[in-house]
Protein backbone atom coordinates (compact mmCIF):
# COMPACT_ATOMS: atom_id res chain seq x y z
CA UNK A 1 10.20 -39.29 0.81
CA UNK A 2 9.02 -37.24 3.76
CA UNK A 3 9.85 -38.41 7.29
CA UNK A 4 8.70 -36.80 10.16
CA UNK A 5 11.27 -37.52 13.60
CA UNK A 6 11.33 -37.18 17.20
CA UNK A 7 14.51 -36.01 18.49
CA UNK A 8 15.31 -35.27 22.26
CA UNK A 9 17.11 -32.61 23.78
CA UNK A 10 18.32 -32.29 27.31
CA UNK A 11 17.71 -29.18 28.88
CA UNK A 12 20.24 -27.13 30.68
CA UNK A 13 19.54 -28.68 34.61
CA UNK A 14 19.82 -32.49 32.61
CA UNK A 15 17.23 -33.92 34.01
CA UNK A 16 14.58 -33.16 31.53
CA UNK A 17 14.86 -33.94 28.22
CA UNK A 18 13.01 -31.71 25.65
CA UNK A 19 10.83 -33.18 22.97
CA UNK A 20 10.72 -31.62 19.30
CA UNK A 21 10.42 -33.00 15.49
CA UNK A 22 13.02 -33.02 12.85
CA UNK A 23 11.54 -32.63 9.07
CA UNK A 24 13.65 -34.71 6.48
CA UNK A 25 13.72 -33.17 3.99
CA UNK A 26 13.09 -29.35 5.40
CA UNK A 27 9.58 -27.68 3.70
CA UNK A 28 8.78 -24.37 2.65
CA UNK A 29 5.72 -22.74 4.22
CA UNK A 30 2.95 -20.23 2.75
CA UNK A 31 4.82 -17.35 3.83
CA UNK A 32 8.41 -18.50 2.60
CA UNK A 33 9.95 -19.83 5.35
CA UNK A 34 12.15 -23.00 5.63
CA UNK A 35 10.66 -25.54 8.18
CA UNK A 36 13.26 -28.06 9.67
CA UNK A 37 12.49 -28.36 13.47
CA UNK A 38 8.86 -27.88 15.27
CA UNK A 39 9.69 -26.96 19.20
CA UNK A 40 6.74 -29.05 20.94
CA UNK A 41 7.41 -27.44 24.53
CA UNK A 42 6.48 -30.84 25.96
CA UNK A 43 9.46 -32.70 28.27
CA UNK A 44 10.12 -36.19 29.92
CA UNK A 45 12.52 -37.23 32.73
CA UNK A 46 15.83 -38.47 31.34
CA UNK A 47 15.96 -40.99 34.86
CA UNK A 48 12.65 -41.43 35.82
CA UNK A 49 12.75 -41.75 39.78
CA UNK A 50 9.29 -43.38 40.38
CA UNK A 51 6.51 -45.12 38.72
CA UNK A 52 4.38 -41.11 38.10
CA UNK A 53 7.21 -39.87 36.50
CA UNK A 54 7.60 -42.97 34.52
CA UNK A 55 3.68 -42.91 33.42
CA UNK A 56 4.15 -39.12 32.76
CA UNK A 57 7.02 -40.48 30.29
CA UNK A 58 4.70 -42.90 28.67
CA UNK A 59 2.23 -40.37 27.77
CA UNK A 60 4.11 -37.63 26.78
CA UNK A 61 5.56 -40.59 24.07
CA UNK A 62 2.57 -41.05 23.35
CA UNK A 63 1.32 -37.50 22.75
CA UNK A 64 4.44 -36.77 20.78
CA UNK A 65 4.00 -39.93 18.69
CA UNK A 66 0.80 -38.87 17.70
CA UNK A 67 1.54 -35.44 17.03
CA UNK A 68 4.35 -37.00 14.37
CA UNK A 69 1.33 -38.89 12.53
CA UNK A 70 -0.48 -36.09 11.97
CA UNK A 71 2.27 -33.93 10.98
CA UNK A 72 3.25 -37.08 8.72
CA UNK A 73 0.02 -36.71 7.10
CA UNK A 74 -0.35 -32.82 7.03
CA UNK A 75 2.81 -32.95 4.55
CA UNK A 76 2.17 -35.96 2.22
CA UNK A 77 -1.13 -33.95 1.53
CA UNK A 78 1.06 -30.56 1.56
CA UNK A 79 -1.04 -28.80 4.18
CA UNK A 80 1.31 -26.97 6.47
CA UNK A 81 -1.44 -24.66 8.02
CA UNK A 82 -0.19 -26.50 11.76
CA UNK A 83 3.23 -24.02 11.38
CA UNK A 84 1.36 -21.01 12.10
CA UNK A 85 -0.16 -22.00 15.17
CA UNK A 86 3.64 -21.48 16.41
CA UNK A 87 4.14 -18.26 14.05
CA UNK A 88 1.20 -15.86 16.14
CA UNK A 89 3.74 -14.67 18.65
CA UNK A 90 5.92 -13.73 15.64
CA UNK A 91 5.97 -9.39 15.53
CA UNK A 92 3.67 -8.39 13.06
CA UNK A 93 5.07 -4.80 13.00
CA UNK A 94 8.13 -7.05 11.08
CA UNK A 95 5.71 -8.27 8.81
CA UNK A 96 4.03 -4.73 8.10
CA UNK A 97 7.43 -3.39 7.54
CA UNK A 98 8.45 -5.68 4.90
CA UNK A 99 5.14 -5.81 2.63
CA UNK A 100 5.20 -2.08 3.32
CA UNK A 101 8.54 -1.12 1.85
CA UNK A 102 7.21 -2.44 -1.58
CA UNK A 103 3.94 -1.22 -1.47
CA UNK A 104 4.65 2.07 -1.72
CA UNK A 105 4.07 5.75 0.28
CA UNK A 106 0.14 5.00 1.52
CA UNK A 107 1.09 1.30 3.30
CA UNK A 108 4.13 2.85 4.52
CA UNK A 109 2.47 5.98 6.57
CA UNK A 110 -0.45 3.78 7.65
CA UNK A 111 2.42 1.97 8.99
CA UNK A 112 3.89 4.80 10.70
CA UNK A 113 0.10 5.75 12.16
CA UNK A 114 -0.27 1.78 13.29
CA UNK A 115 3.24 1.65 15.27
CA UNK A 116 1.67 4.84 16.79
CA UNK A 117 -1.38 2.90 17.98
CA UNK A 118 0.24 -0.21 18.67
CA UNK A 119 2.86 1.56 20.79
CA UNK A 120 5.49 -0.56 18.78
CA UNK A 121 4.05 -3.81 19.90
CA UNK A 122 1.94 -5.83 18.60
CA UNK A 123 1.88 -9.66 17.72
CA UNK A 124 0.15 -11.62 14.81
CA UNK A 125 -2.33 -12.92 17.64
CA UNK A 126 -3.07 -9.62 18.44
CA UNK A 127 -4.61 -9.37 15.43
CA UNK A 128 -8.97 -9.37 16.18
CA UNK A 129 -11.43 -7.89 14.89
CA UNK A 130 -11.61 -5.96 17.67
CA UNK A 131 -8.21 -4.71 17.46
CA UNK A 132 -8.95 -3.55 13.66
CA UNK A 133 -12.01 -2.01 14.56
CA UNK A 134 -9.93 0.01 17.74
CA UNK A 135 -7.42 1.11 14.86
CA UNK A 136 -9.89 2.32 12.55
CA UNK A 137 -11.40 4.16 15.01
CA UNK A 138 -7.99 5.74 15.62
CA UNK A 139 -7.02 6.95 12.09
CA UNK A 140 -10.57 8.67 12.29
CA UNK A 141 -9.81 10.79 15.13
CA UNK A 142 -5.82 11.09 15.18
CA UNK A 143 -3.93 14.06 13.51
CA UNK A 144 -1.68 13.70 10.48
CA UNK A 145 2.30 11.96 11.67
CA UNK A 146 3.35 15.28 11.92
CA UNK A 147 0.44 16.79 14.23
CA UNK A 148 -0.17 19.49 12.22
CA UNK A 149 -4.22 18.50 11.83
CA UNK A 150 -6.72 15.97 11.95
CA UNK A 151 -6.65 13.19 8.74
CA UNK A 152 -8.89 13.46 6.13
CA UNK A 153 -12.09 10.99 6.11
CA UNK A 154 -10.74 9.46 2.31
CA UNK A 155 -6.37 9.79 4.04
CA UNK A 156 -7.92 7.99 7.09
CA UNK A 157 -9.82 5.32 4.86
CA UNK A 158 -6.81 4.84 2.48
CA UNK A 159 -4.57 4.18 5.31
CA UNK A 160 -7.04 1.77 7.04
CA UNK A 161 -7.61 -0.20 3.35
CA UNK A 162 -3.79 -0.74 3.55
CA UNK A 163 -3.52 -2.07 7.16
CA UNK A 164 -6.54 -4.48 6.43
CA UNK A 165 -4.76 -5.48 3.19
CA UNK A 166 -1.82 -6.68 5.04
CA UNK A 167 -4.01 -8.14 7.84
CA UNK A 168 -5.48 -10.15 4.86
CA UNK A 169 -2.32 -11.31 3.54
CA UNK A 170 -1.36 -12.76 6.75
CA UNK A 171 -4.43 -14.57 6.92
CA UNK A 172 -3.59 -15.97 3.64
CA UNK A 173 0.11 -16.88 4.58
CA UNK A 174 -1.78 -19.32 7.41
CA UNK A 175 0.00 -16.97 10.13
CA UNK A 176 -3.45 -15.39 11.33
CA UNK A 177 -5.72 -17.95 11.62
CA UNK A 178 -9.35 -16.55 11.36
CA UNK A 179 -10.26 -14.31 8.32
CA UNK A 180 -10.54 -11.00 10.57
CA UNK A 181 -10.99 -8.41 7.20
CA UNK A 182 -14.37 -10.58 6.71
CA UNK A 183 -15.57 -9.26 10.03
CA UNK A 184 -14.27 -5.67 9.57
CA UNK A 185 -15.87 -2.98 7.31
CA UNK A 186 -13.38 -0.55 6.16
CA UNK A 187 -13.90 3.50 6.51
CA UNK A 188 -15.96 4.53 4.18
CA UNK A 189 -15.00 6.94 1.36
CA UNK A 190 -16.23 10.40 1.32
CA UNK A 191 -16.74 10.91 -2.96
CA UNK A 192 -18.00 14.66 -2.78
CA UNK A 193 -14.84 15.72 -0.74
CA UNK A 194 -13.40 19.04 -2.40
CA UNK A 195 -10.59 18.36 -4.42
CA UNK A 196 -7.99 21.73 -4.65
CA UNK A 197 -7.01 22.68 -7.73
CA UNK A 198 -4.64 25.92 -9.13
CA UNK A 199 -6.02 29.12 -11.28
CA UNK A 200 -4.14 30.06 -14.02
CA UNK A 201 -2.20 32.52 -12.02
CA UNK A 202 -1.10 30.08 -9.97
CA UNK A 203 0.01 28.15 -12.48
CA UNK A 204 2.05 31.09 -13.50
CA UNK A 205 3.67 31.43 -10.76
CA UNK A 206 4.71 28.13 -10.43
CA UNK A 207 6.34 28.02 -14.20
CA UNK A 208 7.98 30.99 -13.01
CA UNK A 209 9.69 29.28 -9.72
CA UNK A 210 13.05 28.52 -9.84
CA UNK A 211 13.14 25.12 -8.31
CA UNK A 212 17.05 24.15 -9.04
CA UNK A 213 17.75 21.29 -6.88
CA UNK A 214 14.79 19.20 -7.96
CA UNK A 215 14.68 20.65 -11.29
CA UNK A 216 12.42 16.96 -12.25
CA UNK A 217 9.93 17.29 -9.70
CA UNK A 218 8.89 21.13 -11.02
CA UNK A 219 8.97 19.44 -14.65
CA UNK A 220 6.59 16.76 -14.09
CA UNK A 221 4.03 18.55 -11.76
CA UNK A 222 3.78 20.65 -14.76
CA UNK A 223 3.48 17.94 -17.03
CA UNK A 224 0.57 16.57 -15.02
CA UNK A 225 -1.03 19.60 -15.14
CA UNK A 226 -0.78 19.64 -19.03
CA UNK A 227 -1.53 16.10 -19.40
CA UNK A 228 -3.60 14.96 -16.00
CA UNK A 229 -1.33 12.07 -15.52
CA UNK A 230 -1.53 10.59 -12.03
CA UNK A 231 1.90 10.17 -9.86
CA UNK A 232 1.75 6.63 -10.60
CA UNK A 233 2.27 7.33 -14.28
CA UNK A 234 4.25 9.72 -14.50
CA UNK A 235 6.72 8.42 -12.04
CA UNK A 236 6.65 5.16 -14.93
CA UNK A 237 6.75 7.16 -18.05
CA UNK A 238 9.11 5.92 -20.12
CA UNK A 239 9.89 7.89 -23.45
CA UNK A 240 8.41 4.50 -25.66
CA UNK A 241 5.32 5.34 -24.74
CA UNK A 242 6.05 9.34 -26.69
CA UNK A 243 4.96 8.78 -29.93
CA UNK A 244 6.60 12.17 -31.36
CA UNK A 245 5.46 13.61 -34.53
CA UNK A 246 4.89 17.40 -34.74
CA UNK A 247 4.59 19.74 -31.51
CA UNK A 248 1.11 19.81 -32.88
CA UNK A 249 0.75 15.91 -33.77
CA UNK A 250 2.48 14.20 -30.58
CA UNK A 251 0.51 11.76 -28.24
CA UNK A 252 1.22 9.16 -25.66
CA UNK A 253 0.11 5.89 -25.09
CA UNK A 254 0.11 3.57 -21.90
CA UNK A 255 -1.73 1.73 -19.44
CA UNK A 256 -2.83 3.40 -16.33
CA UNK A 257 -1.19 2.37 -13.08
CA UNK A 258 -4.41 2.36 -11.20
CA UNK A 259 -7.30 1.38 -13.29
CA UNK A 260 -4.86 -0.59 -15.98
CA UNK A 261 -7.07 0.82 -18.85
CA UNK A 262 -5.34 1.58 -21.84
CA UNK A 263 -5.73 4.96 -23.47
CA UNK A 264 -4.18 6.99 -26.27
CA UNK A 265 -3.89 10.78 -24.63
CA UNK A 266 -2.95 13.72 -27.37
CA UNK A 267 0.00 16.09 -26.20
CA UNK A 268 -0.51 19.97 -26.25
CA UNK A 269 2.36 22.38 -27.42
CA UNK A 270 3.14 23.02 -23.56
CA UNK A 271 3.51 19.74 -23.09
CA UNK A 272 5.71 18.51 -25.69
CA UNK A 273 7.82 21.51 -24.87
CA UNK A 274 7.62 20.25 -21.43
CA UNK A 275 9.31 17.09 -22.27
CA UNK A 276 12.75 18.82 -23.55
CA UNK A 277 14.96 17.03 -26.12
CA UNK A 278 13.58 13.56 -26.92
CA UNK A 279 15.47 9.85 -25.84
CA UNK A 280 15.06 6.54 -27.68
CA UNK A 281 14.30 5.05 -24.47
CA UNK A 282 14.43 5.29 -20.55
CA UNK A 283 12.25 7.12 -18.33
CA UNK A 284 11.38 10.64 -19.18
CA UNK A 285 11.49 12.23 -15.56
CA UNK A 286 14.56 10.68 -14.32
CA UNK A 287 15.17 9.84 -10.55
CA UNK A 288 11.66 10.55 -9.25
CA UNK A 289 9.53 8.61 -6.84
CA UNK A 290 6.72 8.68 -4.38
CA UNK A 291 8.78 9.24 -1.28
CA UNK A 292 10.68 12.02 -3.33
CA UNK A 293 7.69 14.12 -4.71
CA UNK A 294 5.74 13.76 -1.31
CA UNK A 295 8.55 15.40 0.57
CA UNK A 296 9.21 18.11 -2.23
CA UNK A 297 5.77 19.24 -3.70
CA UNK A 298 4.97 21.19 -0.57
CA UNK A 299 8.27 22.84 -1.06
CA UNK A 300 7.78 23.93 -4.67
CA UNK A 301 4.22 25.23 -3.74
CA UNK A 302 5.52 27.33 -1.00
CA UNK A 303 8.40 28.12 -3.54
CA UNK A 304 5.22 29.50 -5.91
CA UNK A 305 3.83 31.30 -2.72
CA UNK A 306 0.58 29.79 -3.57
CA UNK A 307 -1.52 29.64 -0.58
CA UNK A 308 -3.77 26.29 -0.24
CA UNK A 309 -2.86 23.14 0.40
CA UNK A 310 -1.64 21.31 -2.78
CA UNK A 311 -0.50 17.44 -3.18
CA UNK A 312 0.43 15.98 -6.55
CA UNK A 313 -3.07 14.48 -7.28
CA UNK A 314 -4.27 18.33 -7.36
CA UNK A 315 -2.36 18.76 -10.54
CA UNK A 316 -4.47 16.37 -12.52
CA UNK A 317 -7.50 18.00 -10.72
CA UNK A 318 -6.73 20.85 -12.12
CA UNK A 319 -6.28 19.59 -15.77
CA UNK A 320 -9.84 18.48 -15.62
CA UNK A 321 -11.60 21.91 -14.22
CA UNK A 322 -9.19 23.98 -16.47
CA UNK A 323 -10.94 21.66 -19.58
CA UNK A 324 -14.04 22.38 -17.82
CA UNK A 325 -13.78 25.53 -17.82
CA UNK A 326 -13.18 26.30 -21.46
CA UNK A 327 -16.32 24.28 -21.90
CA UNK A 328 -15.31 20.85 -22.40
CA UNK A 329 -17.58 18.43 -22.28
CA UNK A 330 -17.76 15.71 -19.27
CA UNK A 331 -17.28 12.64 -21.21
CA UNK A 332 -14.73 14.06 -23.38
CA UNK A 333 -12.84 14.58 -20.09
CA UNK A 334 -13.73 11.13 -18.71
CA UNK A 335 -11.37 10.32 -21.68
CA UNK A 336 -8.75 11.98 -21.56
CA UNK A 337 -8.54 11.24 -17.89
CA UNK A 338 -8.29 7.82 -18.69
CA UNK A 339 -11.75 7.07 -16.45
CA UNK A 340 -13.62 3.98 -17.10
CA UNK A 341 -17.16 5.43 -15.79
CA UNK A 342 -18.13 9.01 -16.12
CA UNK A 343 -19.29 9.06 -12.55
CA UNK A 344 -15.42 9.08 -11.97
CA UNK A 345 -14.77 12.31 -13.56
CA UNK A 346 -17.75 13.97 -12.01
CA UNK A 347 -16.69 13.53 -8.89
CA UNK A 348 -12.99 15.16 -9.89
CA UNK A 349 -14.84 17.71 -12.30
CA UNK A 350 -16.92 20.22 -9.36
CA UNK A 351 -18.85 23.37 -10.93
CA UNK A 352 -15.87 25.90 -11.14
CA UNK A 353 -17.25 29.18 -9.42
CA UNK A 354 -16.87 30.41 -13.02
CA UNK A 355 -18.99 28.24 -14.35
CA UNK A 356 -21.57 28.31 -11.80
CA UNK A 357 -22.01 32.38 -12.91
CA UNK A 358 -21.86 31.80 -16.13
CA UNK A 359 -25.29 29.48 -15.05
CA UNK A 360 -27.08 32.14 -13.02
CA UNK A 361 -26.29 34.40 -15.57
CA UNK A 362 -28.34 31.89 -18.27
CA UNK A 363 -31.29 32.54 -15.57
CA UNK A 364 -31.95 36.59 -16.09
């Protein structure tokens, strides 16, 4: 049975005691967190001297009794939104932190962008729609952590999609108490944003880059470009989803990350090579992971000496314009790129400047 008591504590001068409730047994709120004691920050004299501070007593009882009712009947009907009202001066940088470090690389730099903005303060009641708004208007106009240039429209949106996402979850755990993402549009995505992408030279060159103390990362950016596997996937392929046959008869099947489609995705020669000597089970690239190929990638480019700016989604960008470019069709790529719309691949699949000669030349 739930019982909901009013305990006293006297304060440090002892002549005030201070009034709080005791929960018997202790709850568990929306975001986790064991209730026993609610601090009511209201007092009463331990002596009263006169007749006001006796009256002041006998409402502040009363006040404090009433409070206990309601809390009384908050739990038998197992709403425990009243806890957050005494959660909003809780740090919400805290809170970012620790839905960040399982969310993955994006939520953790729009983390590192926010405490940036926030000047490492900032409190769940902080939290308007104002505030958002400020700190979208930020990542639009701020350079990457590292200063070397302005973000990206589609880096800045990504980042700002994360920071709302936690906002929301908060608002779900009952710490923030108004719905703020409902009053806050996010950045909007820029779709025909060119995508970079490496020639066949520069594929070359990177097979022929010694890259010995990450020996995994060279494999699998290779791999994607062979395959067109996102990060995501390949970072979970594990060798059950090989279905090995003949170098010319291999395939793999999984569910994408991302989109969770399924999809069935035929190997090439390269690839299979690619793969080296095959396991029962276990992932194929051992050891890798967001963090990891974020901080290394730039490294093996340079390595390569190819001069543009590639990221690990530019190796499955280039899968699709190399299949372009030998005249593959669009929806024939839509599939192998595991897309569920075409319009998807069209956006990742721009007119090679081959191809757009090969056109003019159709003209004369």
């Amino acid at each position: 049975m739930n019982r909901v008591s009013i305990r006293r504590k006297k304060k440090n001068k002892g002549t005030m005691y201070s009034l709080y409730l005791e929960y018997n047994p202790t709850f568990i709120d929306a975001a986790g967190k064991t209730i026993r004691y609610e601090f009511l920050n209201l007092e009463i004299f331990v002596n009263p001297a006169n007749s006001i501070q006796e009256k002041h007593n006998q409402l502040i009882e009363e006040i404090v009794e009433t409070i206990r009712c309601e809390r009384y009947l908050s739990l038998v009907k197992k709403d425990y939104s009243f806890v957050s009202i005494h959660r909003s001066d809780e740090d919400f940088l805290v809170y970012f932190l620790r839905i960040s470090s399982f969310r993955g690389i994006k939520f953790q730099c729009s983390l590192l962008h926010f405490q940036k903005f926030c000047k490492g303060n900032c409190k769940f009641k902080d939290i308007t729609a104002s505030y958002c708004e400020n700190f979208k208007s930020y990542l639009l106009h701020c350079g990457s952590i590292k200063g070397r240039k302005r973000l990206c429209r589609n880096t800045a949106s990504a980042y700002f999609s994360a920071f709302m996402s936690v906002v929301s979850l908060a608002y779900k755990d009952g710490i923030i108490q108004d719905n703020v993402e409902s009053y806050v549009s996010r950045i909007s995505w820029e779709r025909h944003q060119y995508k970079e992408y490496l020639i066949e030279k520069e594929i070359q060159q990177l097979k022929n880059t010694a890259f010995l103390e990450f020996p995994e990362v060279k494999k699998a950016s290779l791999f994607s470009i062979y395959t067109g596997l996102r990060r995501s996937d390949i970072i979970s392929l594990d060798w059950e989803n090989i279905h090995l046959r003949t170098k010319k008869d291999t395939y793999l099947k999984l569910i994408a990350n991302k989109t969770k489609v399924k999809f069935k995705l035929p190997l090439s020669p390269i690839a299979v090579e690619l793969l080296g000597v095959p396991q029962k089970k276990g992932k194929v690239f051992k050891g890798l992971s967001e963090t990891l190929l974020n901080k290394q990638i730039p490294k093996l480019i340079e390595a390569a000496s190819i001069k543009k700016h590639i990221t690990f989604h530019c190796f499955r960008h280039t899968f699709a314009m190399r299949l372009l470019n030998k005249g593959v069709d669009i929806y024939t790529i839509a599939t192998l790129l595991g897309h569920k719309q075409v319009s998807s691949t069209q956006i990742y699949a721009k007119i090679s400047q081959k191809e757009a000669k090969r056109a003019i030349l159709k003209l004369t």
